[in-house]
PDB file of N, CA and C in Angstrom:
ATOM      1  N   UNK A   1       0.839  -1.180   0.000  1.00  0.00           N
ATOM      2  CA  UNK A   1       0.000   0.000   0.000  1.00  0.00           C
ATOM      3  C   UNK A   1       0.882   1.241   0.000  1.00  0.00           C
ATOM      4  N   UNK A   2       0.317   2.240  -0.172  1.00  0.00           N
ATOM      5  CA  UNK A   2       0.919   3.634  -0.967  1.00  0.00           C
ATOM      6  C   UNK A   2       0.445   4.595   0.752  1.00  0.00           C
ATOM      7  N   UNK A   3       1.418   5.163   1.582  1.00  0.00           N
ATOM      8  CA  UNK A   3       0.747   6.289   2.316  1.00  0.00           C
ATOM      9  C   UNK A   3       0.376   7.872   1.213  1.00  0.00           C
ATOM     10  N   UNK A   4      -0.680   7.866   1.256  1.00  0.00           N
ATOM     11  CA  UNK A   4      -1.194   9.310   1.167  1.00  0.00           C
ATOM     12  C   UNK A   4      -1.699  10.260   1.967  1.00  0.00           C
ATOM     13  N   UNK A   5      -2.180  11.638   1.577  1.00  0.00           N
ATOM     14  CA  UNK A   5      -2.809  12.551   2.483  1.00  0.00           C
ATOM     15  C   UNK A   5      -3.150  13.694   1.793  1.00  0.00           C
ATOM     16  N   UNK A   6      -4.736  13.021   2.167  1.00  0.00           N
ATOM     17  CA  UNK A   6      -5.539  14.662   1.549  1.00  0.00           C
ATOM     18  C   UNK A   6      -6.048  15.290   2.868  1.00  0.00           C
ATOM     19  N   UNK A   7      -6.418  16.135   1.982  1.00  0.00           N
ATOM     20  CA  UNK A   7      -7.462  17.289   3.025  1.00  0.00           C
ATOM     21  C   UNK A   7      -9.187  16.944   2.683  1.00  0.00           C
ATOM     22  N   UNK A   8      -9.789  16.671   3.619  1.00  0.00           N
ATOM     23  CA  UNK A   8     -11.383  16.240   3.760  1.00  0.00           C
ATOM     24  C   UNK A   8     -11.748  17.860   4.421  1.00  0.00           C
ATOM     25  N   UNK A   9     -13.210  17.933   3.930  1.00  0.00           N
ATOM     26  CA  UNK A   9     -13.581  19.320   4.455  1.00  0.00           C
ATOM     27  C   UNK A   9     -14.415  18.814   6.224  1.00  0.00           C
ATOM     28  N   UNK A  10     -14.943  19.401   6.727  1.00  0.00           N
ATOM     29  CA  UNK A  10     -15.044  18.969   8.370  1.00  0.00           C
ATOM     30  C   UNK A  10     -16.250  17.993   8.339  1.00  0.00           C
ATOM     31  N   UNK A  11     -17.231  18.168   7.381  1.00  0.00           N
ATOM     32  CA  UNK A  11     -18.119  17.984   7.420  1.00  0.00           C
ATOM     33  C   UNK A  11     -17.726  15.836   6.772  1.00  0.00           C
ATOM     34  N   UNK A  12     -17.139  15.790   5.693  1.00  0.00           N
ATOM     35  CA  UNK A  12     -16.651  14.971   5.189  1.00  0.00           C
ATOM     36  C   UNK A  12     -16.005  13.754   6.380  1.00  0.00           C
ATOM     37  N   UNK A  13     -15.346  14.466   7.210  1.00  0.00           N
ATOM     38  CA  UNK A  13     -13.930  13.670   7.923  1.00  0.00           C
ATOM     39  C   UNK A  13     -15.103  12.871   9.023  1.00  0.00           C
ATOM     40  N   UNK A  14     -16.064  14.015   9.637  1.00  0.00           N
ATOM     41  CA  UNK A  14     -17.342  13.769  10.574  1.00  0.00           C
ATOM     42  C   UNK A  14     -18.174  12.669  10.081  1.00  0.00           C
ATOM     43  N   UNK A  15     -18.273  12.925   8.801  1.00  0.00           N
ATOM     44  CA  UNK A  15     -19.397  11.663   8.546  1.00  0.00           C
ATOM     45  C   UNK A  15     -18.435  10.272   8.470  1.00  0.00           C
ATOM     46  N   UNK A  16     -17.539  10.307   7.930  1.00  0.00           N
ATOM     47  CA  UNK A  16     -16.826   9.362   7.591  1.00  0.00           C
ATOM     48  C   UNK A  16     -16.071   8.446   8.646  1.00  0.00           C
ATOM     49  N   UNK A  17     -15.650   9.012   9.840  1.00  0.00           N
ATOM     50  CA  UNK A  17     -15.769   8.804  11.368  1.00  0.00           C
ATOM     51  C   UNK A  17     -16.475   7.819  11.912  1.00  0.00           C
ATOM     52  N   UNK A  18     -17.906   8.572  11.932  1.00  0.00           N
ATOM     53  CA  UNK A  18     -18.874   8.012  12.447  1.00  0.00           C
ATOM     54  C   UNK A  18     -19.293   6.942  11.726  1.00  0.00           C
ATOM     55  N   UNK A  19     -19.433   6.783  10.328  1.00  0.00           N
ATOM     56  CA  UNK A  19     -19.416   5.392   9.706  1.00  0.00           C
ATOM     57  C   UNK A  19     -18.770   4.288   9.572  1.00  0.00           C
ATOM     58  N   UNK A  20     -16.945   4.713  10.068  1.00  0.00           N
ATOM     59  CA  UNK A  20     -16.348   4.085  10.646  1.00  0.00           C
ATOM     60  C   UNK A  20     -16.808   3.264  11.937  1.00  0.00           C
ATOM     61  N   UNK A  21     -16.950   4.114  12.462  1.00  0.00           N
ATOM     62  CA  UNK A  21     -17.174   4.063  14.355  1.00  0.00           C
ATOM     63  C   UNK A  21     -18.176   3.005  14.205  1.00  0.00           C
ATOM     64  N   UNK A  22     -19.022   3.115  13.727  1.00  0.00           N
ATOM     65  CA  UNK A  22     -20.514   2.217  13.981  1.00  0.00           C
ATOM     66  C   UNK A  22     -20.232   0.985  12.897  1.00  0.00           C
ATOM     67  N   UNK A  23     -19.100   0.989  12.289  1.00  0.00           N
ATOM     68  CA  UNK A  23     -19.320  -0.136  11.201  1.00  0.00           C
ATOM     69  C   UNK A  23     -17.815  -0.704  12.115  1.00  0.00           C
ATOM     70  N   UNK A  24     -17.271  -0.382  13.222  1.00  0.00           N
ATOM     71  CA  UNK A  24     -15.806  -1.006  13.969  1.00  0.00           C
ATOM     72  C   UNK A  24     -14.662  -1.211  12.959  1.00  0.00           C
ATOM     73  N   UNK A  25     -14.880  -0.320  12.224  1.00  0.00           N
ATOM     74  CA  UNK A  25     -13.067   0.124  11.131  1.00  0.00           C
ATOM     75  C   UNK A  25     -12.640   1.293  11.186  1.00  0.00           C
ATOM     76  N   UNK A  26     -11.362   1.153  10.495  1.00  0.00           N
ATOM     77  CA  UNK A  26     -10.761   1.960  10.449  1.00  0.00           C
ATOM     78  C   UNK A  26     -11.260   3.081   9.396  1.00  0.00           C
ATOM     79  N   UNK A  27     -10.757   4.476   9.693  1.00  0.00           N
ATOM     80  CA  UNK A  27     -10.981   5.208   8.415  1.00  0.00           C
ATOM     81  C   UNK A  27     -10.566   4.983   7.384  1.00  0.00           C
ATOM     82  N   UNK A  28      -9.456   4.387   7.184  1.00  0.00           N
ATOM     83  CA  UNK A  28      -8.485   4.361   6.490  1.00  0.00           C
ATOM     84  C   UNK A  28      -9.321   3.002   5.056  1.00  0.00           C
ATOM     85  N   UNK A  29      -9.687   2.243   6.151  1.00  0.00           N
ATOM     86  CA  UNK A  29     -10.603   1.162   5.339  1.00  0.00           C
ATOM     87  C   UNK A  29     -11.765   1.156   4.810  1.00  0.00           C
ATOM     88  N   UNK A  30     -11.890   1.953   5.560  1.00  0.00           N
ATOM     89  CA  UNK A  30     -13.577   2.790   4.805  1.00  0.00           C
ATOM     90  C   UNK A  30     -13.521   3.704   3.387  1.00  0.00           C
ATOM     91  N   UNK A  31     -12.250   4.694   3.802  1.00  0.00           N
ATOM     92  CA  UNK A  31     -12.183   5.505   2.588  1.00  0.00           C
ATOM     93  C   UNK A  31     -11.697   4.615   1.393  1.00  0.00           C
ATOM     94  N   UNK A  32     -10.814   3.422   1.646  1.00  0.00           N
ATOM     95  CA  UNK A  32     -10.108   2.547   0.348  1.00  0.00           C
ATOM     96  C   UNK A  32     -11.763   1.866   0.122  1.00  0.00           C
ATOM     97  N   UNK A  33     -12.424   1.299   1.024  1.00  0.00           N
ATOM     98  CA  UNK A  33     -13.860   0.707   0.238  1.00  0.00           C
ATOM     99  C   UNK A  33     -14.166   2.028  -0.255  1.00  0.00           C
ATOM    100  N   UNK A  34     -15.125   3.007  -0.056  1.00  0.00           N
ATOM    101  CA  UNK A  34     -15.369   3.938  -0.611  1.00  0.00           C
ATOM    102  C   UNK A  34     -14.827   4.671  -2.098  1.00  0.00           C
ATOM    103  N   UNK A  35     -13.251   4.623  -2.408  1.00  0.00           N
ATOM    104  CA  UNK A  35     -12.627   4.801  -3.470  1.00  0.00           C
ATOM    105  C   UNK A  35     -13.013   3.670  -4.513  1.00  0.00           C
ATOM    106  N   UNK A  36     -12.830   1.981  -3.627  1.00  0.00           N
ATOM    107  CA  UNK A  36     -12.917   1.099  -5.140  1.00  0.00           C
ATOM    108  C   UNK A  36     -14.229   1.123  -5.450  1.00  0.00           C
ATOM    109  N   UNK A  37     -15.119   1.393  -4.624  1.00  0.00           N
ATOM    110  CA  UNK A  37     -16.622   1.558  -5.335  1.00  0.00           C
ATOM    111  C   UNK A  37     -16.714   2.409  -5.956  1.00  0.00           C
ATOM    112  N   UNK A  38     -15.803   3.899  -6.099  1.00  0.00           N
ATOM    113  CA  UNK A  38     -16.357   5.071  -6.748  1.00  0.00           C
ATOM    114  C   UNK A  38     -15.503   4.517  -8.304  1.00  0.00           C
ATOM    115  N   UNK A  39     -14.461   4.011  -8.183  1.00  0.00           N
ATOM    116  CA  UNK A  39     -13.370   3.540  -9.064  1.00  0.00           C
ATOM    117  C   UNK A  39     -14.113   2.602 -10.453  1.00  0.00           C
ATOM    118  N   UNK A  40     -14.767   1.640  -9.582  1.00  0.00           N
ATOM    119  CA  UNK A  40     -15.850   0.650 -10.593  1.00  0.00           C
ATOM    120  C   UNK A  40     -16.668   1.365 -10.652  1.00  0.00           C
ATOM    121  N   UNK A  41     -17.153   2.272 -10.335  1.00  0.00           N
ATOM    122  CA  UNK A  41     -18.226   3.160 -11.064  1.00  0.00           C
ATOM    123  C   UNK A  41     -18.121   3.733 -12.195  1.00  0.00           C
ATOM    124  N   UNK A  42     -16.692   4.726 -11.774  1.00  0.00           N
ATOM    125  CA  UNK A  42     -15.790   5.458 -12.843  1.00  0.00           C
ATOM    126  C   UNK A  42     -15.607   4.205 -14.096  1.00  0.00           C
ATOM    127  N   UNK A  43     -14.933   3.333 -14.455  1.00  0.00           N
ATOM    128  CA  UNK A  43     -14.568   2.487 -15.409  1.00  0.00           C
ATOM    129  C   UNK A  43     -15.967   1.950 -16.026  1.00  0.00           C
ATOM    130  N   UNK A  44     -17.095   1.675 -15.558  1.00  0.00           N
ATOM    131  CA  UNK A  44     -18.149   1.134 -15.730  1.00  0.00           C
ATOM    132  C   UNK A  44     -18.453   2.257 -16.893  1.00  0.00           C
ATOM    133  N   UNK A  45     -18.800   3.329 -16.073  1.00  0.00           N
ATOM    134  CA  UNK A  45     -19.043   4.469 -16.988  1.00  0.00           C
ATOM    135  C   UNK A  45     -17.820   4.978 -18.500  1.00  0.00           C
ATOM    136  N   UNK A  46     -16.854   4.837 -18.180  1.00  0.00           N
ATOM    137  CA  UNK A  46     -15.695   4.792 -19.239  1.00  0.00           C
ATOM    138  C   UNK A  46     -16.064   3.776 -20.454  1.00  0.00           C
ATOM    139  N   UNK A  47     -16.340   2.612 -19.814  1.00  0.00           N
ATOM    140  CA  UNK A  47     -16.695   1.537 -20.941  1.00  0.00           C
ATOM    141  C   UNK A  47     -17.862   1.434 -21.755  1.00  0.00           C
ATOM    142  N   UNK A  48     -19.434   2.175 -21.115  1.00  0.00           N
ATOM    143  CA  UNK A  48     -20.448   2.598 -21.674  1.00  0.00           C
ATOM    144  C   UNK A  48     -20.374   2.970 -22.576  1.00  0.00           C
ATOM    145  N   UNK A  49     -19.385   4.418 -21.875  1.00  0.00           N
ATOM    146  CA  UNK A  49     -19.132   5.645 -23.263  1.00  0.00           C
ATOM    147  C   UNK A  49     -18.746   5.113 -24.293  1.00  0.00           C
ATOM    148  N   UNK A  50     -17.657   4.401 -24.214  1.00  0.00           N
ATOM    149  CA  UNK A  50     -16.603   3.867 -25.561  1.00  0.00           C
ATOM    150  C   UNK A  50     -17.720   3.173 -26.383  1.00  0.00           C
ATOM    151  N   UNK A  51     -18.327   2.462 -25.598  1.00  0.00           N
ATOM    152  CA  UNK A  51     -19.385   1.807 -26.493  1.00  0.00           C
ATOM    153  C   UNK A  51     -19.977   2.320 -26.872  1.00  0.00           C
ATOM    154  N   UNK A  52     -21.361   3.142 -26.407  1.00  0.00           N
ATOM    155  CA  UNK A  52     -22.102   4.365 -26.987  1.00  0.00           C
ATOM    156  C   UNK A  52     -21.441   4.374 -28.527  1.00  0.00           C
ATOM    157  N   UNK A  53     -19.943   5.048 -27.718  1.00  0.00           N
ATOM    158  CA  UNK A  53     -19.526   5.725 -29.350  1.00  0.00           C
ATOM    159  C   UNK A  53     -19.394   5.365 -30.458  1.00  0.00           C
ATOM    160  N   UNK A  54     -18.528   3.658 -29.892  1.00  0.00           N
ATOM    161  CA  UNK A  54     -18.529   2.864 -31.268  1.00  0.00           C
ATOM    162  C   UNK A  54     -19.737   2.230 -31.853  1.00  0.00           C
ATOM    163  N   UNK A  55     -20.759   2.210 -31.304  1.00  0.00           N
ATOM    164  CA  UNK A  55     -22.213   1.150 -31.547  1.00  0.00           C
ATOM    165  C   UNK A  55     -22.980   2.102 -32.663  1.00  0.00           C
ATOM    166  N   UNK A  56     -22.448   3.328 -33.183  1.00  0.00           N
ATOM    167  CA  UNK A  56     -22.964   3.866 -34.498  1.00  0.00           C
ATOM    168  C   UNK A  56     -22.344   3.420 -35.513  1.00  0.00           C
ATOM    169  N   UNK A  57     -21.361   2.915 -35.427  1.00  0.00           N
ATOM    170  CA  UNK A  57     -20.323   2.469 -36.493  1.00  0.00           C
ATOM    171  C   UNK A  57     -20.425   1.410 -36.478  1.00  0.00           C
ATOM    172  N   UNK A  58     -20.383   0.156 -35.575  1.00  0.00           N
ATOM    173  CA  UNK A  58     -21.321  -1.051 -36.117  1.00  0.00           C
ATOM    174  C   UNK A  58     -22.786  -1.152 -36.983  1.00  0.00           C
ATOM    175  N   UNK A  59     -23.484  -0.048 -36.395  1.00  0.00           N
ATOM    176  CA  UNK A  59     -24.607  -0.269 -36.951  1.00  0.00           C
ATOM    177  C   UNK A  59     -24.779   0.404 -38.464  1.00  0.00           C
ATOM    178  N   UNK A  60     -24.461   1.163 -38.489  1.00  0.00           N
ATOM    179  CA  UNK A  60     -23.954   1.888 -40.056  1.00  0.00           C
ATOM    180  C   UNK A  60     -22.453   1.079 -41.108  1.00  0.00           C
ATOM    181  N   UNK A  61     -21.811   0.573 -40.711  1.00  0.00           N
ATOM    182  CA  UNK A  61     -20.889  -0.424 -41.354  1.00  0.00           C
ATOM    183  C   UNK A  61     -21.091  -1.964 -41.494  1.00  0.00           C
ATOM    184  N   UNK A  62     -21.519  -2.346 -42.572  1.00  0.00           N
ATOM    185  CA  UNK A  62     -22.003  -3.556 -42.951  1.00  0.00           C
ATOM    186  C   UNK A  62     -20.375  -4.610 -43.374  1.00  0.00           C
ATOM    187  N   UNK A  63     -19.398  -3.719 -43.143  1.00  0.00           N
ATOM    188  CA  UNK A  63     -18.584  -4.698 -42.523  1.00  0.00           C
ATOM    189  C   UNK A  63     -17.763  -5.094 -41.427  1.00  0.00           C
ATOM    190  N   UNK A  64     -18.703  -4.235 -40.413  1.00  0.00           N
ATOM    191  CA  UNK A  64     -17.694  -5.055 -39.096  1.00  0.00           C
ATOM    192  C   UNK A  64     -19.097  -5.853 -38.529  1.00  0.00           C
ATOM    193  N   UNK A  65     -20.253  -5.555 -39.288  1.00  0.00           N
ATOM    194  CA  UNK A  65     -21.466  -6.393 -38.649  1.00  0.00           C
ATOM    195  C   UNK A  65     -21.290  -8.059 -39.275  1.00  0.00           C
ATOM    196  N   UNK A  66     -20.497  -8.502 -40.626  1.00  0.00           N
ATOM    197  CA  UNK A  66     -20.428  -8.885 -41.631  1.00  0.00           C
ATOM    198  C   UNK A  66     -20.512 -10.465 -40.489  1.00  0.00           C
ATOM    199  N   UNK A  67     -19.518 -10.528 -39.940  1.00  0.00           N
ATOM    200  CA  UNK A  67     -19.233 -11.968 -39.332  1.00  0.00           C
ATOM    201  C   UNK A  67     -20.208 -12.096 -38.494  1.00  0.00           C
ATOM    202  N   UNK A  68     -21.205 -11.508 -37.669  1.00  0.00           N
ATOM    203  CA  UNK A  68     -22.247 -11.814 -36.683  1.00  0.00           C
ATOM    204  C   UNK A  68     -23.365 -11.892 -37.436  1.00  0.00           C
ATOM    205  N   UNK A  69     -23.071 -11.335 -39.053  1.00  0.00           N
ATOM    206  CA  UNK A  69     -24.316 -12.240 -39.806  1.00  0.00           C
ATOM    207  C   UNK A  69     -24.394 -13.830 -40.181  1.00  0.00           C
ATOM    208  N   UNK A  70     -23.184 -13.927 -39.664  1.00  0.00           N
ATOM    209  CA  UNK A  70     -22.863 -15.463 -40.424  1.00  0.00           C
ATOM    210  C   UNK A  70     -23.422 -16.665 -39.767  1.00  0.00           C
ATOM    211  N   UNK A  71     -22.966 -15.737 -38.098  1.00  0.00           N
ATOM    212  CA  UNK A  71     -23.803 -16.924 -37.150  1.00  0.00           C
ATOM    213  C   UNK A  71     -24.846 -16.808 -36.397  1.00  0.00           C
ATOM    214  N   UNK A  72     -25.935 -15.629 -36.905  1.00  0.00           N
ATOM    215  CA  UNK A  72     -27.051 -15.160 -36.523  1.00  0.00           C
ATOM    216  C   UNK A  72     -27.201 -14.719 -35.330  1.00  0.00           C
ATOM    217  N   UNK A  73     -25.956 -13.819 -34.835  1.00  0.00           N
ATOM    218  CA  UNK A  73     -26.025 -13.033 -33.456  1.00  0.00           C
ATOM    219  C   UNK A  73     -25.928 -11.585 -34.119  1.00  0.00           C
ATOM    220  N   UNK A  74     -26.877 -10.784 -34.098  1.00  0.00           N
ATOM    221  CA  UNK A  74     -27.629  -9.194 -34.256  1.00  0.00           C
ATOM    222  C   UNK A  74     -26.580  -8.697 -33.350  1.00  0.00           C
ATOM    223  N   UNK A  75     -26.042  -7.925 -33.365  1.00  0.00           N
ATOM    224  CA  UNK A  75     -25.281  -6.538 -33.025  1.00  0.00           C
ATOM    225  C   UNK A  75     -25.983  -5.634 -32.090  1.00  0.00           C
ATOM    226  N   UNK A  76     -27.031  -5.101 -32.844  1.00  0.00           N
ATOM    227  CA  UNK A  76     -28.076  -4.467 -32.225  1.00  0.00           C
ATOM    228  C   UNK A  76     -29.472  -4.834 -31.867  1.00  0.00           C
ATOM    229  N   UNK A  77     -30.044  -4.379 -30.929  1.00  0.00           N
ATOM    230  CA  UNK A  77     -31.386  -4.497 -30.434  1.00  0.00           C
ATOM    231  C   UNK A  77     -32.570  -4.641 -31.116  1.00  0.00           C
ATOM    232  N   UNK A  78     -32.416  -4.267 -32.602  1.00  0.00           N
ATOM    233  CA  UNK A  78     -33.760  -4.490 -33.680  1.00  0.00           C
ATOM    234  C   UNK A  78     -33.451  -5.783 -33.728  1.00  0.00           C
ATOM    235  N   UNK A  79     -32.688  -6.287 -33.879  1.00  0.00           N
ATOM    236  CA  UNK A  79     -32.367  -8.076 -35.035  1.00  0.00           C
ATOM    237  C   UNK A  79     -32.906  -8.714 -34.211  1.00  0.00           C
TER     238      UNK A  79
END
């Protein structure tokens, strides 16, 4: 593990404490759960996008759809 150190505003450090306190951890373990959940959120959302973007270009290019015609798996949601 990596030591770091930010600054939490008062209100932040207070809640985060007390959710500690009542859940019997550390802060320290709370804020690393707290980060990898915000983390898989972040990437979840990264990978949407990419898709979003590319899923016009499958659907408008009849050749990268070309091989999922072959074995009758649709690309998109009409087929």
């Amino acid at each position: 593990m990596i030591r770091t150190q930010i600054i939490l505003r008062e209100d932040q450090h207070y809640q985060l404490v007390e959710i500690a306190r009542k859940q019997n951890r550390s802060l320290s373990d709370l804020v690393r759960e707290f980060l990898d959940e915000q983390l898989h959120v972040y990437k979840k959302r990264q990978l949407s996008q990419a898709a979003e973007q590319l899923r016009q270009d499958y659907l408008d290019n009849g050749e990268l759809t070309a091989l999922s015609a072959l074995n009758g798996d649709p690309l998109d949601e009409t087929g």
